[in-house]
PDB file of N, CA and C in Angstrom:
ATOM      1  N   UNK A   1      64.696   9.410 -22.275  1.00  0.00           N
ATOM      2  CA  UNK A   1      65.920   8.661 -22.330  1.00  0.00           C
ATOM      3  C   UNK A   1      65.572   7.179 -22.249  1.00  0.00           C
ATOM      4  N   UNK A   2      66.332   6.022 -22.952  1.00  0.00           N
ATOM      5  CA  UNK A   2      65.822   5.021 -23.104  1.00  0.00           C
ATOM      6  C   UNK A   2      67.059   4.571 -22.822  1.00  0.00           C
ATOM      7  N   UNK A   3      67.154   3.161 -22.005  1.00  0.00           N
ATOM      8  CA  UNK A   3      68.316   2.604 -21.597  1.00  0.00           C
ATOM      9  C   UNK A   3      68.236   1.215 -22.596  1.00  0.00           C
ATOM     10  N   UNK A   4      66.798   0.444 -22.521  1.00  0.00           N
ATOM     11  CA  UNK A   4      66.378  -0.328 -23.001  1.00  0.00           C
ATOM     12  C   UNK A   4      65.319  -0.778 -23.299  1.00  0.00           C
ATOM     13  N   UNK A   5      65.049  -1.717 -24.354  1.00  0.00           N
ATOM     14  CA  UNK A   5      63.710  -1.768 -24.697  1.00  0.00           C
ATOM     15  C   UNK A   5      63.220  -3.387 -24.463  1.00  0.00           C
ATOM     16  N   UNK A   6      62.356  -3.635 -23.441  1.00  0.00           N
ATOM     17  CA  UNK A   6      61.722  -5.221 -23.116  1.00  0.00           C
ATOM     18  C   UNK A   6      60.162  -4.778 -23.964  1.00  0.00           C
ATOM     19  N   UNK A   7      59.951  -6.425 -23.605  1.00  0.00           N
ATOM     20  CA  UNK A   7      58.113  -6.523 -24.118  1.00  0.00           C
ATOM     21  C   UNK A   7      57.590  -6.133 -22.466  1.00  0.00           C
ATOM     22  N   UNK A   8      56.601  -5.765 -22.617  1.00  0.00           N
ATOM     23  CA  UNK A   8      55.733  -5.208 -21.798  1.00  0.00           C
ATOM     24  C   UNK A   8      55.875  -6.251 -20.730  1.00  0.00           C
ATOM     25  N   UNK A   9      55.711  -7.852 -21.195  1.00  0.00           N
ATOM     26  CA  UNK A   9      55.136  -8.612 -20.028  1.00  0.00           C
ATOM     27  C   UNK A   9      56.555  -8.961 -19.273  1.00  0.00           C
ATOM     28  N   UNK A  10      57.781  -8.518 -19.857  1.00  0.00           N
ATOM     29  CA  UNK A  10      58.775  -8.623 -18.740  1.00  0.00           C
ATOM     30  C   UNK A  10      58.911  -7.409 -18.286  1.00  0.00           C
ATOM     31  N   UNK A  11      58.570  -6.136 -18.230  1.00  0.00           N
ATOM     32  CA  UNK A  11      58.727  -5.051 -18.127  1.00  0.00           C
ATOM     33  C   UNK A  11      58.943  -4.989 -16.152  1.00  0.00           C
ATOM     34  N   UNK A  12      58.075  -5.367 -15.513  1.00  0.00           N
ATOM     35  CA  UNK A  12      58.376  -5.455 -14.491  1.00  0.00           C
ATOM     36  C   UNK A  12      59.767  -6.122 -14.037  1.00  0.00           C
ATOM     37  N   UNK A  13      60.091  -7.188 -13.783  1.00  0.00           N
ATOM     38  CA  UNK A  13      61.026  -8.415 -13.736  1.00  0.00           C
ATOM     39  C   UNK A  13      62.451  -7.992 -14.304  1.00  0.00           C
ATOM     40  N   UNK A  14      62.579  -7.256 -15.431  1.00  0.00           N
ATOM     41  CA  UNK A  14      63.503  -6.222 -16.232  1.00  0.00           C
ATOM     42  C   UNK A  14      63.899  -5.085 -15.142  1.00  0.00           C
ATOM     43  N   UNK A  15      62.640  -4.384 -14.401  1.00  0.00           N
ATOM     44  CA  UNK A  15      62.899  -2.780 -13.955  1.00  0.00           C
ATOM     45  C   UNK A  15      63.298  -3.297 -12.386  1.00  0.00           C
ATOM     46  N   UNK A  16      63.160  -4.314 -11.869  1.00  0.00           N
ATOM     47  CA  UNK A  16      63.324  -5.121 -10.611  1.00  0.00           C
ATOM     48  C   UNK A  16      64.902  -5.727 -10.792  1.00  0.00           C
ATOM     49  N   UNK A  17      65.437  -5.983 -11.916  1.00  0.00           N
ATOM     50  CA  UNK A  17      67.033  -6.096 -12.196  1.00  0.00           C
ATOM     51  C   UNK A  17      67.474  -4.949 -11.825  1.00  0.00           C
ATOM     52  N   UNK A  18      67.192  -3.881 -12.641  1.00  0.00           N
ATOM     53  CA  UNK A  18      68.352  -2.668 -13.188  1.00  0.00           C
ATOM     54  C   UNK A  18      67.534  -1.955 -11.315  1.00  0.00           C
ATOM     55  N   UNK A  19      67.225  -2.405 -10.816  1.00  0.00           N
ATOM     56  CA  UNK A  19      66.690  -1.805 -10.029  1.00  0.00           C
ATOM     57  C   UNK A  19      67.872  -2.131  -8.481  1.00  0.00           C
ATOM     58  N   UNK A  20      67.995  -3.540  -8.780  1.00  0.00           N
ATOM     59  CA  UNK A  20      69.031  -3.949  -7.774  1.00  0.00           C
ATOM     60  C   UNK A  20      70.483  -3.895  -8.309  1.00  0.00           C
ATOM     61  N   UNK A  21      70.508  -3.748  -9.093  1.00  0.00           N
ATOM     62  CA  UNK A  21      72.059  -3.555  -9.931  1.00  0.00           C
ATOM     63  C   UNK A  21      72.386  -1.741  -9.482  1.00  0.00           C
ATOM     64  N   UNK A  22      71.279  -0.894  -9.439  1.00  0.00           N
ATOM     65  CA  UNK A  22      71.399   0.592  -9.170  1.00  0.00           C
ATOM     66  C   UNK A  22      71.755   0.920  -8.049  1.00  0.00           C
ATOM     67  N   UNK A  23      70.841  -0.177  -7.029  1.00  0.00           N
ATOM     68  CA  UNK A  23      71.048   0.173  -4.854  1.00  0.00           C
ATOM     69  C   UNK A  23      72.042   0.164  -4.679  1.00  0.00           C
ATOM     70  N   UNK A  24      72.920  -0.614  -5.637  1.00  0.00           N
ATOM     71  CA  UNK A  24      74.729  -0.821  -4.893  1.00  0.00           C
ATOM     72  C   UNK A  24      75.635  -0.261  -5.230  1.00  0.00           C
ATOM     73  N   UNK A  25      74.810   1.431  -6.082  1.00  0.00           N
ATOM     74  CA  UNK A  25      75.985   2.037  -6.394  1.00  0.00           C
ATOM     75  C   UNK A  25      75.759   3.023  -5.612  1.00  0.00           C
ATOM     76  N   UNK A  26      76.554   4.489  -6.157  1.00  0.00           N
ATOM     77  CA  UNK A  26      77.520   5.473  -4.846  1.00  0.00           C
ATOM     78  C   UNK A  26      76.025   6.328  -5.012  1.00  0.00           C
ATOM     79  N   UNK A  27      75.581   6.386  -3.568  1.00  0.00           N
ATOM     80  CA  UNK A  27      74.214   7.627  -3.741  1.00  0.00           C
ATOM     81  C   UNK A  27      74.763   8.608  -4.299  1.00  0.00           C
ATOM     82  N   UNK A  28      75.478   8.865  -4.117  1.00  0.00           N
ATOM     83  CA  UNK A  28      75.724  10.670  -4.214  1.00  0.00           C
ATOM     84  C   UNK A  28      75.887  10.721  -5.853  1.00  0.00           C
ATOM     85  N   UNK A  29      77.064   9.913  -6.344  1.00  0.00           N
ATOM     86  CA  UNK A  29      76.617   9.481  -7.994  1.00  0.00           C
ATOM     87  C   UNK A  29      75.468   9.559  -9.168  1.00  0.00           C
ATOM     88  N   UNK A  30      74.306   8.389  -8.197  1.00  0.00           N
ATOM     89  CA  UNK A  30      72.940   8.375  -8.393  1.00  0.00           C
ATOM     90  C   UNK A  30      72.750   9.921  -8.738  1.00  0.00           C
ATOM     91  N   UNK A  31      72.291   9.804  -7.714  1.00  0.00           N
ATOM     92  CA  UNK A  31      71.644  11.756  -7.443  1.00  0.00           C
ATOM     93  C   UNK A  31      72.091  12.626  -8.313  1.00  0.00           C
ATOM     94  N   UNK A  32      73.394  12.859  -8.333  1.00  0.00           N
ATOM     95  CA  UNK A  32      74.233  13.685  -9.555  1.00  0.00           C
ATOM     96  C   UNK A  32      73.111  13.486 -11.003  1.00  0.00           C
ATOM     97  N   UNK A  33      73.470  12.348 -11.401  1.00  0.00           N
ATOM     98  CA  UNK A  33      73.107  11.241 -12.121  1.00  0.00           C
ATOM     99  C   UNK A  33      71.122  11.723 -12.922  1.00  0.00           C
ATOM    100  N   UNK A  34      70.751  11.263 -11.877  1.00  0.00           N
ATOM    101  CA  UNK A  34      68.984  11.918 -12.010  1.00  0.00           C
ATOM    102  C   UNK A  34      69.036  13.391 -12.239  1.00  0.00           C
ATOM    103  N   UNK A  35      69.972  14.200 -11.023  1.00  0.00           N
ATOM    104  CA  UNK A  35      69.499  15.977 -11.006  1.00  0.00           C
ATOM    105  C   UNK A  35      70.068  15.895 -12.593  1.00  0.00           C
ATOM    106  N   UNK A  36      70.703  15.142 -13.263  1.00  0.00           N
ATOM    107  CA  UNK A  36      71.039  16.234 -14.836  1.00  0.00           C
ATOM    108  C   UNK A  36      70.558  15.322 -15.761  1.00  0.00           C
ATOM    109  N   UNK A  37      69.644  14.062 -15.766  1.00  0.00           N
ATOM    110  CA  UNK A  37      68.929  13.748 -16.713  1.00  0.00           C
ATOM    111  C   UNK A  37      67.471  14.618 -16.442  1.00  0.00           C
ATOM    112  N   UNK A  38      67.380  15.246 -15.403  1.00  0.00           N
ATOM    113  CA  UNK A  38      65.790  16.611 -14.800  1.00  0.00           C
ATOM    114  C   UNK A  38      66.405  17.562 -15.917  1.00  0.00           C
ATOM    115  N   UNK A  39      67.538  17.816 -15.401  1.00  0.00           N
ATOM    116  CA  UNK A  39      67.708  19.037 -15.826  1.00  0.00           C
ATOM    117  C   UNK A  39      67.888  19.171 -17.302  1.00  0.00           C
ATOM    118  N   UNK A  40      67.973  18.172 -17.947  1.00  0.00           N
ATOM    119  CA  UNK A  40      68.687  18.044 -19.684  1.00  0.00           C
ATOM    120  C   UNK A  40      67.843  18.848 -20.328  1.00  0.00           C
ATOM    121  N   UNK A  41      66.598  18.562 -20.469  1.00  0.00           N
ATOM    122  CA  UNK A  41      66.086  19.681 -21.180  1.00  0.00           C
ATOM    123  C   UNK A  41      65.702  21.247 -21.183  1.00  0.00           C
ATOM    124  N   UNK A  42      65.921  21.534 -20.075  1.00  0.00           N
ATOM    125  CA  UNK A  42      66.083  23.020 -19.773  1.00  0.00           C
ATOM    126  C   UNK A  42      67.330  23.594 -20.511  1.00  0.00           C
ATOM    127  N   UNK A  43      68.256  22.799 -20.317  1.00  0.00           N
ATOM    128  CA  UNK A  43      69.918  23.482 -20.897  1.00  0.00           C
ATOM    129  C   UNK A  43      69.893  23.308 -22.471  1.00  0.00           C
ATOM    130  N   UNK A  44      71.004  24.278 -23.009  1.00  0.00           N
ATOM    131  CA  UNK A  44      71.561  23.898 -24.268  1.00  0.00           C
ATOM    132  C   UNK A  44      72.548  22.893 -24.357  1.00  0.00           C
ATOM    133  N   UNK A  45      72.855  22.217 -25.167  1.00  0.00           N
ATOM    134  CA  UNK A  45      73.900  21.190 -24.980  1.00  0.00           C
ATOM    135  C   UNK A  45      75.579  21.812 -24.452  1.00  0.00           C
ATOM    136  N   UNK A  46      76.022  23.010 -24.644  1.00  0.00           N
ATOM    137  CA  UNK A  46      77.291  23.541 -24.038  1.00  0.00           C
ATOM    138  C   UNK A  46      76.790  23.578 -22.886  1.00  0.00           C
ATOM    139  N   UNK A  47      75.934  24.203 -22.433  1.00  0.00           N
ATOM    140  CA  UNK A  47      75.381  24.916 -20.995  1.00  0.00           C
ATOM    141  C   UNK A  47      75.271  22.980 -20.506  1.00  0.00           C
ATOM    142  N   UNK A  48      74.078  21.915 -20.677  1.00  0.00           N
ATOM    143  CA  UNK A  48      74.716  20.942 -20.306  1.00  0.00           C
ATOM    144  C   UNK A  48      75.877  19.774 -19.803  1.00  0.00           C
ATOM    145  N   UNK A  49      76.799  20.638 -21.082  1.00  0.00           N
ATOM    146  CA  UNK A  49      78.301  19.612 -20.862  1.00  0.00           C
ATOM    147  C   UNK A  49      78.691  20.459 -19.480  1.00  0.00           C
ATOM    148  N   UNK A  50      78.666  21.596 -19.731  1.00  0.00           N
ATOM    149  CA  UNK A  50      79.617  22.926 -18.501  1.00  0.00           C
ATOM    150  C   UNK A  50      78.929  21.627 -17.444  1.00  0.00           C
ATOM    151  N   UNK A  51      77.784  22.037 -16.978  1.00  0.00           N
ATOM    152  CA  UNK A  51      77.202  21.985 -15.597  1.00  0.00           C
ATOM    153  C   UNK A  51      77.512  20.453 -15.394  1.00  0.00           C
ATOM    154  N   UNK A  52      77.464  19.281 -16.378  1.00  0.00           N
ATOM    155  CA  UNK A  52      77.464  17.761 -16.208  1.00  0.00           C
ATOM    156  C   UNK A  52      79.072  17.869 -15.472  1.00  0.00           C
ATOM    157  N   UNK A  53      79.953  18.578 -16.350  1.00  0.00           N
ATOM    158  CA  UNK A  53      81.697  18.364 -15.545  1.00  0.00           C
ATOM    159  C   UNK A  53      81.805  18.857 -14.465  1.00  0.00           C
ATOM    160  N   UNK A  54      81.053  20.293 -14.312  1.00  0.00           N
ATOM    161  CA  UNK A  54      80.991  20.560 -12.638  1.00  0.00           C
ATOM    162  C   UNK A  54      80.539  19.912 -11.359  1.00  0.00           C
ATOM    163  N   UNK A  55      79.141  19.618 -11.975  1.00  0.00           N
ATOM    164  CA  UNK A  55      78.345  17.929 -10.834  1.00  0.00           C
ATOM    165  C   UNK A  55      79.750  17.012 -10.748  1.00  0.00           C
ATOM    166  N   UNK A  56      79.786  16.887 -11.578  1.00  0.00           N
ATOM    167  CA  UNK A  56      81.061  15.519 -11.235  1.00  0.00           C
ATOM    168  C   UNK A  56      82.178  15.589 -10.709  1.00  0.00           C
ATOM    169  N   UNK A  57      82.498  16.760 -10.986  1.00  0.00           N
ATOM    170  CA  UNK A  57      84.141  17.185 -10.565  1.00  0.00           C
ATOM    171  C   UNK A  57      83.660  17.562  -8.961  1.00  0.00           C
ATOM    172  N   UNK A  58      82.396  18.062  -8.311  1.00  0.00           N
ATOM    173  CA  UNK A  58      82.547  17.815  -6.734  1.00  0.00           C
ATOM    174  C   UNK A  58      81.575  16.537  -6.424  1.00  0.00           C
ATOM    175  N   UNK A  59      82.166  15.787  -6.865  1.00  0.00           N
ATOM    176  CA  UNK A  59      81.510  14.265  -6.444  1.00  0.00           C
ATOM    177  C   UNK A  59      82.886  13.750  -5.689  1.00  0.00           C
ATOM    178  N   UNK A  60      84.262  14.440  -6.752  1.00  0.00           N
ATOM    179  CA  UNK A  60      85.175  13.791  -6.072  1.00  0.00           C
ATOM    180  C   UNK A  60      85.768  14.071  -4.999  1.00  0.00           C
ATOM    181  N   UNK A  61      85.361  15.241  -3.653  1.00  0.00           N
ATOM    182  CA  UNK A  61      85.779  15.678  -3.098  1.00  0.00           C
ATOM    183  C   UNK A  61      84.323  14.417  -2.259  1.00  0.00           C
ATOM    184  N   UNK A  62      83.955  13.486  -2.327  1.00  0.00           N
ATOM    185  CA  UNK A  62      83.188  12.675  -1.086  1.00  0.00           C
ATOM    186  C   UNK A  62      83.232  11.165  -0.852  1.00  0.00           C
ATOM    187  N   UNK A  63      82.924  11.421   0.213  1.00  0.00           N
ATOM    188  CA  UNK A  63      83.416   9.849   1.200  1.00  0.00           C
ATOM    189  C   UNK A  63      83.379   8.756  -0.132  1.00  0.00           C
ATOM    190  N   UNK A  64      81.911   8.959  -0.789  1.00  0.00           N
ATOM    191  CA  UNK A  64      81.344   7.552  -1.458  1.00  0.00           C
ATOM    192  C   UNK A  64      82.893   7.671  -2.832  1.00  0.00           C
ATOM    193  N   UNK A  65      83.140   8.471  -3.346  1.00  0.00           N
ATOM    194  CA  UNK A  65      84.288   8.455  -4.369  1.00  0.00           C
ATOM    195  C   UNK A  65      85.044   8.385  -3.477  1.00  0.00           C
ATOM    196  N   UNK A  66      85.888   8.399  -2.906  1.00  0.00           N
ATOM    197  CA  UNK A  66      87.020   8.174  -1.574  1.00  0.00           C
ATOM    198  C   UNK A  66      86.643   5.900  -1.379  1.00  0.00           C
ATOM    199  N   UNK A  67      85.534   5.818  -0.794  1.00  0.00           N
ATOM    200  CA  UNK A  67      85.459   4.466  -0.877  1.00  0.00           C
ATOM    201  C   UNK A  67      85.590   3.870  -1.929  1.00  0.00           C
ATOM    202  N   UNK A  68      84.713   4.202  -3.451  1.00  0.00           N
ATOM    203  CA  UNK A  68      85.188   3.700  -3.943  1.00  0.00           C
ATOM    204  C   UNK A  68      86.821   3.521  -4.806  1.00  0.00           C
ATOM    205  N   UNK A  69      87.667   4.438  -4.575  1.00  0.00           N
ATOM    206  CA  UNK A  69      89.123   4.056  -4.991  1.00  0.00           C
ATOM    207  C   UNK A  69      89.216   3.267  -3.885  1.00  0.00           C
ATOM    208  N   UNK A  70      89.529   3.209  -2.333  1.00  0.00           N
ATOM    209  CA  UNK A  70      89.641   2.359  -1.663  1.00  0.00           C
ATOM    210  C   UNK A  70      89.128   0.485  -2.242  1.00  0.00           C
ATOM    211  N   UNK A  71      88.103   0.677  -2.688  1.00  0.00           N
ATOM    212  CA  UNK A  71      87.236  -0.582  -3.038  1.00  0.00           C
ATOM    213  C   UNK A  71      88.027  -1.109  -3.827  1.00  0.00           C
ATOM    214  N   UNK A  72      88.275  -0.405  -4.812  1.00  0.00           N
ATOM    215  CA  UNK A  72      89.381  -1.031  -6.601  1.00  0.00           C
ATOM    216  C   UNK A  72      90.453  -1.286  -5.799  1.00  0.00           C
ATOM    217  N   UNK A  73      91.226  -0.645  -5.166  1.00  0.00           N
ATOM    218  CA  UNK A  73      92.451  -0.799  -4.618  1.00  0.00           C
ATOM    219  C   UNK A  73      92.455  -1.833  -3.868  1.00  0.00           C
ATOM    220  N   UNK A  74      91.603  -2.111  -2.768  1.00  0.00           N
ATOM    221  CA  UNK A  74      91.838  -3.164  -1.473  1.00  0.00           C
ATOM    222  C   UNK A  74      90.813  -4.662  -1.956  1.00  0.00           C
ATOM    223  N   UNK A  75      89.829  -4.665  -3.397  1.00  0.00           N
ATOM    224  CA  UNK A  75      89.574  -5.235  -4.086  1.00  0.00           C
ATOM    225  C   UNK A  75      88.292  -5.651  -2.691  1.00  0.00           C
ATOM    226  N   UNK A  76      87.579  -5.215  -2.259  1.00  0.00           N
ATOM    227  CA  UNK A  76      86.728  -5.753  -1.341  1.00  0.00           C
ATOM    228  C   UNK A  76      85.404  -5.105  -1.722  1.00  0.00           C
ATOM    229  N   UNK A  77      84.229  -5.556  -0.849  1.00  0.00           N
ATOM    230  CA  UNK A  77      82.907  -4.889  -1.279  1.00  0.00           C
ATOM    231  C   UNK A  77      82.774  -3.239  -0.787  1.00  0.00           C
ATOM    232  N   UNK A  78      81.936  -2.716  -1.229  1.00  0.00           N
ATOM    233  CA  UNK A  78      82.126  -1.474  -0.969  1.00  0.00           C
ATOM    234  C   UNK A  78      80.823  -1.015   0.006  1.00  0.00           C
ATOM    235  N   UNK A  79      81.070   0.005   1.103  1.00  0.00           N
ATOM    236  CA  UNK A  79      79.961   0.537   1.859  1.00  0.00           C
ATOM    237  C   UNK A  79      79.838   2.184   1.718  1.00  0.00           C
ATOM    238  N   UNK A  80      78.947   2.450   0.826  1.00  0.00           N
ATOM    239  CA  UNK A  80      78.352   4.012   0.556  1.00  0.00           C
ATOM    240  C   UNK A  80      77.509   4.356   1.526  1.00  0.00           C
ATOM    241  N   UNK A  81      78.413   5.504   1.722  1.00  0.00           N
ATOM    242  CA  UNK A  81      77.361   6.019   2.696  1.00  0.00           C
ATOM    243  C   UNK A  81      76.929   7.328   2.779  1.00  0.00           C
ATOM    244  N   UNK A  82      76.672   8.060   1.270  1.00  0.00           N
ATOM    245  CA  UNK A  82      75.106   8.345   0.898  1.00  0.00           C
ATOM    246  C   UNK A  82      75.968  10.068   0.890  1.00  0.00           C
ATOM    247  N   UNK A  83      77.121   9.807   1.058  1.00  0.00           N
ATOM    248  CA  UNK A  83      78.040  11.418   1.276  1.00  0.00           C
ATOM    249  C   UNK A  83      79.333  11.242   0.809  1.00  0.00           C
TER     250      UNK A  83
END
């Protein structure tokens, strides 16, 4: 999977951005996030979509989705906490 493509000699300095732009989002998201770019090639693409809507659909039953509607709503910074 390719998000983007730098020259080598920014390659560091590039992965040190998307790197701090990533810490400040919802762990539990993340995680979702990684377990089904692991898992992509094991599945067929139906068997993928099924399992990608299920990961997600119990993301919304946790704190970090709970904060963030709070966050949009009360327009303030947000604190994840990793559940």
């Amino acid at each position: 999977m390719v998000n983007k493509a730098v020259p080598a000699e920014g390659l560091k300095e590039e992965a040190e951005r998307w790197a701090a732009k990533l810490i400040k989002k919802a762990p539990c998201g993340l995680a979702a996030a990684k377990r089904m770019v692991a898992d992509a090639d094991k599945l067929d693409k139906k068997s993928a979509i099924e399992l990608e809507a299920e990961r997600w659909a119990a993301l919304l039953n946790t704190d970090d989705q709970k904060e963030g509607m709070k966050v949009h709503l009360e327009k303030r910074k947000h604190v994840y906490l990793g559940r």
